[in-house]
Protein backbone atom coordinates (compact mmCIF):
# COMPACT_ATOMS: atom_id res chain seq x y z
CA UNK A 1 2.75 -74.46 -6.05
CA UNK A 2 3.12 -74.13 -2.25
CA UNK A 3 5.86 -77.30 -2.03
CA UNK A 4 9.46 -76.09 -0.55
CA UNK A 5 11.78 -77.15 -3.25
CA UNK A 6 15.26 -76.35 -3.87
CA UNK A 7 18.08 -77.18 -6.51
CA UNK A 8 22.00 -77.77 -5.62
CA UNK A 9 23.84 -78.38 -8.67
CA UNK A 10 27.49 -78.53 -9.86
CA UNK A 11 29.08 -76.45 -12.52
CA UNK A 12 32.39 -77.84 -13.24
CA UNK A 13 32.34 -80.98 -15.42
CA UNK A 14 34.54 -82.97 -13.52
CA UNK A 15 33.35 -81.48 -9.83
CA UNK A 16 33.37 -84.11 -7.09
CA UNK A 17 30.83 -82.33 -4.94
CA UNK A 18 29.07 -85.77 -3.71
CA UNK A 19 30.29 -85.12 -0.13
CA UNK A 20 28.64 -81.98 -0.42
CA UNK A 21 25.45 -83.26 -1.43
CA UNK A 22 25.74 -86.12 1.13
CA UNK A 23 26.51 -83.60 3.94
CA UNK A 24 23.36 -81.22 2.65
CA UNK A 25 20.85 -84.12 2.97
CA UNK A 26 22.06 -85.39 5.99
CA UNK A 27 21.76 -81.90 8.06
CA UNK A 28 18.39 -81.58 6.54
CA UNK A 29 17.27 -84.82 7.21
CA UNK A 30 18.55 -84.41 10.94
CA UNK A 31 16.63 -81.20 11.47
CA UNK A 32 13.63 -83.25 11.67
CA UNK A 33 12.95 -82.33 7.43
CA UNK A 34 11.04 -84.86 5.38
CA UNK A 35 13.25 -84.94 2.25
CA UNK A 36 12.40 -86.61 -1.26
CA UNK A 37 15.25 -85.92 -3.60
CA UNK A 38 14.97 -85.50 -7.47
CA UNK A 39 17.32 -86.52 -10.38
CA UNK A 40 17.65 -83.80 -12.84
CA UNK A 41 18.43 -87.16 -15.58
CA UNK A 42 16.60 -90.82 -15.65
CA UNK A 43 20.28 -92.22 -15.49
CA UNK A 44 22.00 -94.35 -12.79
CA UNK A 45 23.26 -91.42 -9.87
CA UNK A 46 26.48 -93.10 -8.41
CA UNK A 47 26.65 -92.85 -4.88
CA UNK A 48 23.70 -92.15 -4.17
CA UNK A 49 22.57 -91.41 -0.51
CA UNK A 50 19.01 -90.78 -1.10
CA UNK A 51 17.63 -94.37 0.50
CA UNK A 52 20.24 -94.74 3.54
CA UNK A 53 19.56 -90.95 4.89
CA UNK A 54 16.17 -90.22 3.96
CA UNK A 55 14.30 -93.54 3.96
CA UNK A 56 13.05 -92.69 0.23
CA UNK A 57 14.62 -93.57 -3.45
CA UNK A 58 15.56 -90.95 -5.65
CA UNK A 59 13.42 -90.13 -8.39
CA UNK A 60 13.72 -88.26 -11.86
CA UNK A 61 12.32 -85.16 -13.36
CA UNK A 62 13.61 -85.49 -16.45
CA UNK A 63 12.83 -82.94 -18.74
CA UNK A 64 14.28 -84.65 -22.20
CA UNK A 65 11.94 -87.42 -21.08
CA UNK A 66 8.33 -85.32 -19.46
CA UNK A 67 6.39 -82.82 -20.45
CA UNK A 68 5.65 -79.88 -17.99
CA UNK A 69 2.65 -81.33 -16.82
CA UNK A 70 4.17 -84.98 -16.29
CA UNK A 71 7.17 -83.46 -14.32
CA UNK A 72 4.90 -81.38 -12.22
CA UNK A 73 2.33 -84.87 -11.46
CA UNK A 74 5.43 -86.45 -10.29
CA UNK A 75 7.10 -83.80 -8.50
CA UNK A 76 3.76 -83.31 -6.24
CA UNK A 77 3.56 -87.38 -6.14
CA UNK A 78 7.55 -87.67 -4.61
CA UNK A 79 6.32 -84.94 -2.50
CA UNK A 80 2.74 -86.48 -0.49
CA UNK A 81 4.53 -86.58 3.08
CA UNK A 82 7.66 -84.85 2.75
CA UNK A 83 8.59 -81.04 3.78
CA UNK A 84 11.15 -80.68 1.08
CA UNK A 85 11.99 -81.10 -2.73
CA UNK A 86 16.10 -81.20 -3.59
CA UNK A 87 16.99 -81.72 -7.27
CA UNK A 88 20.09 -82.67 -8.18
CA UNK A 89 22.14 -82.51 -11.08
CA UNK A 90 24.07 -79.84 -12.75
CA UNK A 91 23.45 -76.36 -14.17
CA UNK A 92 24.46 -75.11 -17.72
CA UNK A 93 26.32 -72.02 -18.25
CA UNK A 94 24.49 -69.39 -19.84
CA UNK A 95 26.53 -69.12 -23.16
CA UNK A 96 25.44 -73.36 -23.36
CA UNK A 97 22.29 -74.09 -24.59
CA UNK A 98 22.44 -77.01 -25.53
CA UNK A 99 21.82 -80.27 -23.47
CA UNK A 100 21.91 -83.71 -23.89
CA UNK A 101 19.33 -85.35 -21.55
CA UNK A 102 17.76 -83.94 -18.98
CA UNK A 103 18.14 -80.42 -17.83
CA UNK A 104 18.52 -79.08 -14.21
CA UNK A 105 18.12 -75.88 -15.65
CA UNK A 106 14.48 -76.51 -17.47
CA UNK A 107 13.33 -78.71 -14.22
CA UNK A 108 13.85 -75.40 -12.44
CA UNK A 109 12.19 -73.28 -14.57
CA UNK A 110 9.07 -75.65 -14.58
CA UNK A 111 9.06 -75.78 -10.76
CA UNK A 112 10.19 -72.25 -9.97
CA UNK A 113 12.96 -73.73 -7.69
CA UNK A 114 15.57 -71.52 -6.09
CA UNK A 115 18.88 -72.93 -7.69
CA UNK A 116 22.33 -73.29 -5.79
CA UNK A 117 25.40 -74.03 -7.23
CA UNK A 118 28.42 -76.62 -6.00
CA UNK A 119 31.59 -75.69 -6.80
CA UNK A 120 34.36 -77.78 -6.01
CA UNK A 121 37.49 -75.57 -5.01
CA UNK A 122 39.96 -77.60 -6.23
CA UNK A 123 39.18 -77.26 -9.89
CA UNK A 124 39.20 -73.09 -9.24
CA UNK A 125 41.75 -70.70 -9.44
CA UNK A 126 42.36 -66.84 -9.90
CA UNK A 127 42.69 -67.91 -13.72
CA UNK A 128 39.84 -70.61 -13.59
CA UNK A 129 36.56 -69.80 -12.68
CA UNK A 130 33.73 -71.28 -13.60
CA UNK A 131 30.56 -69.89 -16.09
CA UNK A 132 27.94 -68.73 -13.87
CA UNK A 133 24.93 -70.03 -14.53
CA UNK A 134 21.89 -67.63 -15.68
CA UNK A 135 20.22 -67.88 -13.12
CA UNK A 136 21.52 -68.72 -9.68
CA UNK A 137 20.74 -68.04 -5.77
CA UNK A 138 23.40 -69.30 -3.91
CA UNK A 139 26.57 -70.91 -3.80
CA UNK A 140 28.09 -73.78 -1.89
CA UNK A 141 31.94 -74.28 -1.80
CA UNK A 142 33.30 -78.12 -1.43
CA UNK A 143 36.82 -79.14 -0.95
CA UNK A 144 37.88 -76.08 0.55
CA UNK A 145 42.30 -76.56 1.97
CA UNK A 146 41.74 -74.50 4.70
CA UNK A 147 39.09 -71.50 5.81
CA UNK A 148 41.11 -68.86 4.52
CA UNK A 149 41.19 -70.87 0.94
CA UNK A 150 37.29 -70.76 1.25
CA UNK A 151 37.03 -67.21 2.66
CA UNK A 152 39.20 -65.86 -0.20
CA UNK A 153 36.89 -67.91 -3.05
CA UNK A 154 33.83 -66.44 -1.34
CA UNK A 155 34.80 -63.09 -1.89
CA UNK A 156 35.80 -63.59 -5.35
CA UNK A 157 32.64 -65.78 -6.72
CA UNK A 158 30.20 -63.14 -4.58
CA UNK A 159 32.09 -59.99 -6.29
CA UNK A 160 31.74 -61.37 -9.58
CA UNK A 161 28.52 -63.50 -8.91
CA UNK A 162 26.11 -61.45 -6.98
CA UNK A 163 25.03 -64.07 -5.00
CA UNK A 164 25.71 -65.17 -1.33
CA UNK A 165 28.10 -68.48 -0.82
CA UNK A 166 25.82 -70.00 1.54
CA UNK A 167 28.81 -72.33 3.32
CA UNK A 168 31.63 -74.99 2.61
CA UNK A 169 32.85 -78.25 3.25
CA UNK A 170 36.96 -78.58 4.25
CA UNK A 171 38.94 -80.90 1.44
CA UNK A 172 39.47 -84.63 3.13
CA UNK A 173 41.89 -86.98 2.17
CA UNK A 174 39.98 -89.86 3.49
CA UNK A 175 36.55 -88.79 1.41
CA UNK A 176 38.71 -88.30 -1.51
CA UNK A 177 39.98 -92.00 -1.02
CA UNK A 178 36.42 -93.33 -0.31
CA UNK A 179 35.19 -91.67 -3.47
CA UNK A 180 38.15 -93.87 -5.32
CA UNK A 181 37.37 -96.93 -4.29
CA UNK A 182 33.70 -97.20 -3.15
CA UNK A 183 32.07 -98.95 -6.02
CA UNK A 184 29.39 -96.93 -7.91
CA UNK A 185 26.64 -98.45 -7.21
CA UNK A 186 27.30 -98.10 -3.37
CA UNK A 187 25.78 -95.54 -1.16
CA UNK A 188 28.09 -94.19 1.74
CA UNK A 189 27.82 -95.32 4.96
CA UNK A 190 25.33 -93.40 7.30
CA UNK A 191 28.30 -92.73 9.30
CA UNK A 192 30.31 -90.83 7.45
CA UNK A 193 27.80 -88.98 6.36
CA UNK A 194 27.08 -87.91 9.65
CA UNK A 195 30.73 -87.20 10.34
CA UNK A 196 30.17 -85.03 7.24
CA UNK A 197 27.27 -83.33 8.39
């Protein structure tokens, strides 16, 4: 399969890396990419950007739900006039095999997708650092205090990791208070996730 594809998901169970995601698919989609994004789990995605930045609902690969063959058919449907595949969702750690729904994990396996994790900085410390993941590409940092604060996670995750952090996104009060109060089913404005981007 000659489709460009590529999975971003989180690794902490209570991550907040939506800004991340909305900020991802908003400098894509401004660099003139065609982007259909992909649900790693048939459930309700809260916030979801997909429709207001790309033009295009999210869909699901679900792999609790679709055989190899079904996943693949509707990957390569989603993906008729686009340029690029992004899966969402989040990644298991290696020592956790077991998975209630869908897995980002199996979805990327079945695609061969190049897998990059969000990690939200504020749930990391010296002491707490999340699993890796078995298999893994790169790494994005969200809710970084300052550039030193992401500078000095980058060289710890890539020393233990062996993979590149790819970028970050600073910590911001005001997203924090959007992600409060904007109601679930409620995409973000295009606006701020320009601002974002």
């Amino acid at each position: 399969m000659r489709i460009p594809r590529l999975a971003v998901g989180t690794v902490q169970h209570q991550a907040r890396c939506e800004p991340l995601f909305w900020a991802l698919l908003t400098s894509l989609s401004q660099s003139g990419m065609a982007v259909q994004t992909f649900g790693s789990r048939a459930s309700y995605a809260s916030h979801d950007a997909s429709r207001v930045l790309t033009g295009r609902p999210r869909r699901y690969l679900d792999s609790w739900m679709m055989d190899d063959d079904q996943s693949l058919a509707i990957f390569e449907k989603g993906m008729v006039d686009c340029h690029l595949g992004l899966l969402e969702g989040s990644f298991s750690p290696a020592s956790n095999s077991t998975n209630v729904g869908g897995s980002l994990d199996e979805s990327c396996d079945r695609l061969n997708c190049p897998r990059i994790a969000a990690i939200d900085l504020s749930l990391m410390d010296g002491c707490r650092i999340p699993a890796r993941p078995e298999h893994l590409d790169g790494i994005l940092l969200s809710r970084a205090k300052s550039d030193e604060h992401a500078l000095k996670c980058q060289a710890t995750l890539e020393s233990l990791w062996g993979v590149p952090v790819l970028g970050w996104l600073p910590d911001s009060e005001p997203i924090d208070a959007l992600l409060d109060y904007l109601p679930a089913s409620q995409a973000p404005a295009r606006s701020v996730c320009l601002s974002l981007a």
